[in-house]
N, C-alpha and C. Protein backbone atom coordinates (compact mmCIF):
# COMPACT_ATOMS: atom_id res chain seq x y z
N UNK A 1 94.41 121.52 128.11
CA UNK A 1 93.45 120.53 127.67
C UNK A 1 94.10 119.16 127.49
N UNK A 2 95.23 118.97 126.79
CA UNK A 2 96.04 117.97 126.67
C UNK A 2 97.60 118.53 126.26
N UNK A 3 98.55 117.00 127.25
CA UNK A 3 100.03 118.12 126.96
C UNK A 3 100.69 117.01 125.98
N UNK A 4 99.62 115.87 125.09
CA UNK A 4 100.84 115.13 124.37
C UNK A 4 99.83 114.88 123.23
N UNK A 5 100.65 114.66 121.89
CA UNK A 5 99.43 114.21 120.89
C UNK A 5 100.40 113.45 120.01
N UNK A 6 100.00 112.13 119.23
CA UNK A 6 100.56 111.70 118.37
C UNK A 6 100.15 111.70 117.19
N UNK A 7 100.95 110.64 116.27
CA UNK A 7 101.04 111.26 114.76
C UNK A 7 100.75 109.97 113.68
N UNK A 8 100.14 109.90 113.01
CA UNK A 8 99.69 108.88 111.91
C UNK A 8 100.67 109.04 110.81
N UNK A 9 102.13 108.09 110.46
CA UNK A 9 102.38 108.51 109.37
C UNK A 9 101.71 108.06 108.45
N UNK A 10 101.47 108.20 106.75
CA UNK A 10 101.22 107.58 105.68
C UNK A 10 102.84 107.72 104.61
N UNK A 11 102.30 107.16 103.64
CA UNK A 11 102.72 107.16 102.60
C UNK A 11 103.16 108.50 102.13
N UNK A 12 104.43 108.40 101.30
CA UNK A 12 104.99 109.75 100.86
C UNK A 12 105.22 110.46 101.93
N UNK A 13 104.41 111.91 102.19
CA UNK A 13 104.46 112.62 103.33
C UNK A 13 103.52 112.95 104.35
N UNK A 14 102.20 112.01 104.17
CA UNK A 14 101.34 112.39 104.66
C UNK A 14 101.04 112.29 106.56
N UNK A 15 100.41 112.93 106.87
CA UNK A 15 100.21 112.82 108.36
C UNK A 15 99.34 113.25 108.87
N UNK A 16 98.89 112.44 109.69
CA UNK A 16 97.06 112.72 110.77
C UNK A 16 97.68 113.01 112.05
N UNK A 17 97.15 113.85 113.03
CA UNK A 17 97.34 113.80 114.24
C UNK A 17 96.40 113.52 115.62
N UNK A 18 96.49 112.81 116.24
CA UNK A 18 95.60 112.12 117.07
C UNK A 18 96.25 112.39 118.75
N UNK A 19 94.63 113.18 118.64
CA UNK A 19 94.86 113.68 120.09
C UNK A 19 94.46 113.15 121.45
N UNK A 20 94.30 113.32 122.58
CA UNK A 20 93.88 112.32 123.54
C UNK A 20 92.64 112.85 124.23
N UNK A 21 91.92 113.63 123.20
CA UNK A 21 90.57 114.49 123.80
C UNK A 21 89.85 114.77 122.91
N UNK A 22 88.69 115.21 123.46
CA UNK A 22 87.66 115.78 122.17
C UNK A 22 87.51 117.52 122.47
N UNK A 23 88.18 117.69 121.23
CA UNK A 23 88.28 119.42 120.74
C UNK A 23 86.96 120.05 121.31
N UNK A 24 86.90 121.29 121.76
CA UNK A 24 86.28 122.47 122.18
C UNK A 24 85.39 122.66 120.79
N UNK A 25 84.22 123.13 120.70
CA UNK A 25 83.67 123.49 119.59
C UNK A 25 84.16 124.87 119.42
N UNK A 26 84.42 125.06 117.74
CA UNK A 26 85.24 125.99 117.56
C UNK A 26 84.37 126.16 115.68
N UNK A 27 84.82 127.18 115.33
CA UNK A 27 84.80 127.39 113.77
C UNK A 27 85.84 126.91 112.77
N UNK A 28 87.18 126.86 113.41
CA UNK A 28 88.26 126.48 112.85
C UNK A 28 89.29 126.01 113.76
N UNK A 29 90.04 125.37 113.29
CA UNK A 29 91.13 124.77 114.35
C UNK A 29 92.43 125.05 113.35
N UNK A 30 93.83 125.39 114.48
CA UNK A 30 94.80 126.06 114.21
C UNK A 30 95.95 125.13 114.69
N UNK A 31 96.89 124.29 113.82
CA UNK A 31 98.24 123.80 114.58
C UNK A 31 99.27 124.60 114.13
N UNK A 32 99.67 125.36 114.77
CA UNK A 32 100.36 126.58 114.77
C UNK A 32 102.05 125.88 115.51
N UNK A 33 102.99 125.81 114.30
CA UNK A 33 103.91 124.61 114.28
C UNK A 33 105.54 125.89 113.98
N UNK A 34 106.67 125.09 115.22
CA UNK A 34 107.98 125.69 114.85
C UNK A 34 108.88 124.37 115.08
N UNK A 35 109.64 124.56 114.73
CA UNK A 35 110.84 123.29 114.61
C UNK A 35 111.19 122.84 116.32
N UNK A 36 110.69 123.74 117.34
CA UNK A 36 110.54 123.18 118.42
C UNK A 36 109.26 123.07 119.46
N UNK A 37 108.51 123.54 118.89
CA UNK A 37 107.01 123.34 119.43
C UNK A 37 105.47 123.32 118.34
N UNK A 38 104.53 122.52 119.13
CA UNK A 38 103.16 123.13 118.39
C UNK A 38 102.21 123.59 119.11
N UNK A 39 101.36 124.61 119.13
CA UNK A 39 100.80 125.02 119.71
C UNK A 39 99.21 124.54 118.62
N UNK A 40 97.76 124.26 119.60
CA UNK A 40 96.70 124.02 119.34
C UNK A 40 95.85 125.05 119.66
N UNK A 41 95.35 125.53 119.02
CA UNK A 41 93.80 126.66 118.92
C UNK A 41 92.85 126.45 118.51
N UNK A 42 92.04 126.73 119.25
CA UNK A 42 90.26 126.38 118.70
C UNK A 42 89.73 127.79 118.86
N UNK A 43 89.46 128.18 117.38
CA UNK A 43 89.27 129.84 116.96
C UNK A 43 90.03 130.48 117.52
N UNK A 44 90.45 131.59 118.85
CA UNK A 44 91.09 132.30 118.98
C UNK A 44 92.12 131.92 120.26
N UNK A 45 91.44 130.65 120.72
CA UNK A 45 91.74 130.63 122.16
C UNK A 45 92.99 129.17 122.23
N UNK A 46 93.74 129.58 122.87
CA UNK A 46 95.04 128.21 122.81
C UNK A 46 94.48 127.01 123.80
N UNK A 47 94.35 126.63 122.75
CA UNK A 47 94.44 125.08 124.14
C UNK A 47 95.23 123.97 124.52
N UNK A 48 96.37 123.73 123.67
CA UNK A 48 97.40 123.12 124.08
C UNK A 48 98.82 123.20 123.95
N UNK A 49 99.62 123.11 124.11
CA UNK A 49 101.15 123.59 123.52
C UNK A 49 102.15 122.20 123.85
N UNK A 50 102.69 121.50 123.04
CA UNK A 50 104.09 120.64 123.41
C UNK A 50 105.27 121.07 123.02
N UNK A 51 105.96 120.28 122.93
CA UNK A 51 107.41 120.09 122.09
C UNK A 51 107.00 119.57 121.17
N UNK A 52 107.36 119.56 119.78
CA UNK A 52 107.90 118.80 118.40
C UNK A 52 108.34 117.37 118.67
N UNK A 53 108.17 116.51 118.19
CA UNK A 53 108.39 115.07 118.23
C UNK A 53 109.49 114.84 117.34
N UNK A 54 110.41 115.75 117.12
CA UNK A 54 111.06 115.45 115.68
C UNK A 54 111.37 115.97 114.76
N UNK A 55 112.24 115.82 113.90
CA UNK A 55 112.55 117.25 112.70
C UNK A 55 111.40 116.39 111.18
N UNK A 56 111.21 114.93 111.20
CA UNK A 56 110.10 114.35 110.18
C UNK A 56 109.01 114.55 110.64
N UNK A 57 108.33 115.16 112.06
CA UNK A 57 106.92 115.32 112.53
C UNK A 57 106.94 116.76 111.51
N UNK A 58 108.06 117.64 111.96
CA UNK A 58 108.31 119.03 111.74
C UNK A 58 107.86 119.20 109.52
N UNK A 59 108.81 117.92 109.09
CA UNK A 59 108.99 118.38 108.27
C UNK A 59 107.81 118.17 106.98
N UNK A 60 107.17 116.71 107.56
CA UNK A 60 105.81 116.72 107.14
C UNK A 60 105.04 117.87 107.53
N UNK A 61 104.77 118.37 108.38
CA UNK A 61 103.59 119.12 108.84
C UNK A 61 103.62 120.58 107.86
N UNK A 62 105.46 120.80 107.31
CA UNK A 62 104.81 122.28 107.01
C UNK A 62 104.78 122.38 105.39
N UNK A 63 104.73 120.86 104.86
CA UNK A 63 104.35 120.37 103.20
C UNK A 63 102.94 120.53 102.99
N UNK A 64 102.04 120.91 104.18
CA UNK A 64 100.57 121.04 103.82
C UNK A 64 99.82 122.35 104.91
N UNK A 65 99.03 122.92 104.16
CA UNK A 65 98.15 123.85 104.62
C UNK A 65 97.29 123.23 105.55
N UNK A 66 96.84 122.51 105.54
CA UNK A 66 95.88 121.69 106.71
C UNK A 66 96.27 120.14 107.01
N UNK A 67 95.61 119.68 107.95
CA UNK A 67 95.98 118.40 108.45
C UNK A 67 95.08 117.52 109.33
N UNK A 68 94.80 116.32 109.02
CA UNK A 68 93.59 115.95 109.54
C UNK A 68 93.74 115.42 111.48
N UNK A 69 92.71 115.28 111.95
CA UNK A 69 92.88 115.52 113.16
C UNK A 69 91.75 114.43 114.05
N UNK A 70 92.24 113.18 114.44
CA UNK A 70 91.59 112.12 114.91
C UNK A 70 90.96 112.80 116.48
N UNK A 71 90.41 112.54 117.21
CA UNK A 71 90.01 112.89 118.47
C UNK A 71 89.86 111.77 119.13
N UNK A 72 90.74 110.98 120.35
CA UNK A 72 90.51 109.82 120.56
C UNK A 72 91.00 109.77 122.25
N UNK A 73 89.38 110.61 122.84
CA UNK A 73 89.99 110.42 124.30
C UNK A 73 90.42 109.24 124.92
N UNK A 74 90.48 109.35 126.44
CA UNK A 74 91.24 107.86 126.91
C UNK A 74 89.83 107.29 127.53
N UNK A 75 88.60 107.33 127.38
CA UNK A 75 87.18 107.17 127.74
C UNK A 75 86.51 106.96 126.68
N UNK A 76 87.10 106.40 125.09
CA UNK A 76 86.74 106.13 124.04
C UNK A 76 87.00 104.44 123.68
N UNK A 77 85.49 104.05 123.77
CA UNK A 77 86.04 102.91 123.40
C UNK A 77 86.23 101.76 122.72
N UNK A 78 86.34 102.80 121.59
CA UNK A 78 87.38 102.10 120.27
C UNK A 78 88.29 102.92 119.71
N UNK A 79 89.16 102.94 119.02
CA UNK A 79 89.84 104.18 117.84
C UNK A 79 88.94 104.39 116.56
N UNK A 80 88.61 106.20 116.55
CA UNK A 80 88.10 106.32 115.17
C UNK A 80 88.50 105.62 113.58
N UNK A 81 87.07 106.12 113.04
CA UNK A 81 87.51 105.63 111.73
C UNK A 81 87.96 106.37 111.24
N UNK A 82 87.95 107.34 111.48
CA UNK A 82 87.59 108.38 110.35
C UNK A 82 87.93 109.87 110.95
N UNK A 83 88.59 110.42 110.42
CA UNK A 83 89.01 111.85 111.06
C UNK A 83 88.13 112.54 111.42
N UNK A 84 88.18 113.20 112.76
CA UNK A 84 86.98 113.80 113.14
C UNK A 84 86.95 115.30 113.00
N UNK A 85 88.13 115.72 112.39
CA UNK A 85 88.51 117.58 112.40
C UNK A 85 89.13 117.71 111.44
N UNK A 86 89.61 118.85 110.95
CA UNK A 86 90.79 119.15 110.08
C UNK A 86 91.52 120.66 110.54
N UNK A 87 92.46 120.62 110.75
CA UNK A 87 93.17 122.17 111.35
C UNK A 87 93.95 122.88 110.25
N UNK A 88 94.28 123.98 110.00
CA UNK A 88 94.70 124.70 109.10
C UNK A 88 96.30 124.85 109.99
N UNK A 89 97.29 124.56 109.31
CA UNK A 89 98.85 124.66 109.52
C UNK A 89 99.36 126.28 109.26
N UNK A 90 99.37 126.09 110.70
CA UNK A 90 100.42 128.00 110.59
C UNK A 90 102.04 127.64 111.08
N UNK A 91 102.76 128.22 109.62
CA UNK A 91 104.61 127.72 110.28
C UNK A 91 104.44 129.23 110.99
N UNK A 92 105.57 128.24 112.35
CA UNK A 92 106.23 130.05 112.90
C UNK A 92 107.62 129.98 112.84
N UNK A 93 108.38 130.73 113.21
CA UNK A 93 110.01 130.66 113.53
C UNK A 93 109.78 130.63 115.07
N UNK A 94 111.18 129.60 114.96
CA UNK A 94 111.50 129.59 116.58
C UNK A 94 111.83 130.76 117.02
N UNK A 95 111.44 131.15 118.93
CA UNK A 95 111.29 132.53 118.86
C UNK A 95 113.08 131.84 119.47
């Protein structure tokens, strides 16, 4: 669906992630995160996988159970205001 997504820092530790598409309708969304990859799920089904941007992408992401989630294809034309998702954070170990 998409092979790159970036990252909103804030303040302290906080972080949004902004993707370059609009998510699959789903019940829940999954960033399923290891110190060298993240993988994206919408309910059961994977839809994207990268590399890690970093050991501070890494190390924010696994300080919170969920994480908000901009949707901002390249056929959008403006940047949201306002988060359009929220995904629930699963840590894994690198295999």
């Amino acid at each position: 669906m998409f092979q790159k997504c970036d990252f909103l820092l804030g303040e302290g530790d906080t972080i949004v992630v902004v993707i370059p598409a609009r998510l699959p309708h789903a019940e829940t969304y999954t960033l399923s995160v290891s110190d060298r990859d993240i993988r994206f799920r919408a309910g059961y089904d994977d839809i994207a996988e990268m590399p890690i941007q970093g050991a501070e992408i890494f190390r924010r992401l696994m300080n919170y159970t969920q994480v908000g989630v901009v949707e901002y294809p390249p056929n959008a034309e403006s940047f949201p205001k306002t988060i359009t998702n929220v995904a629930y954070i699963e840590l894994r170990r690198a295999a």
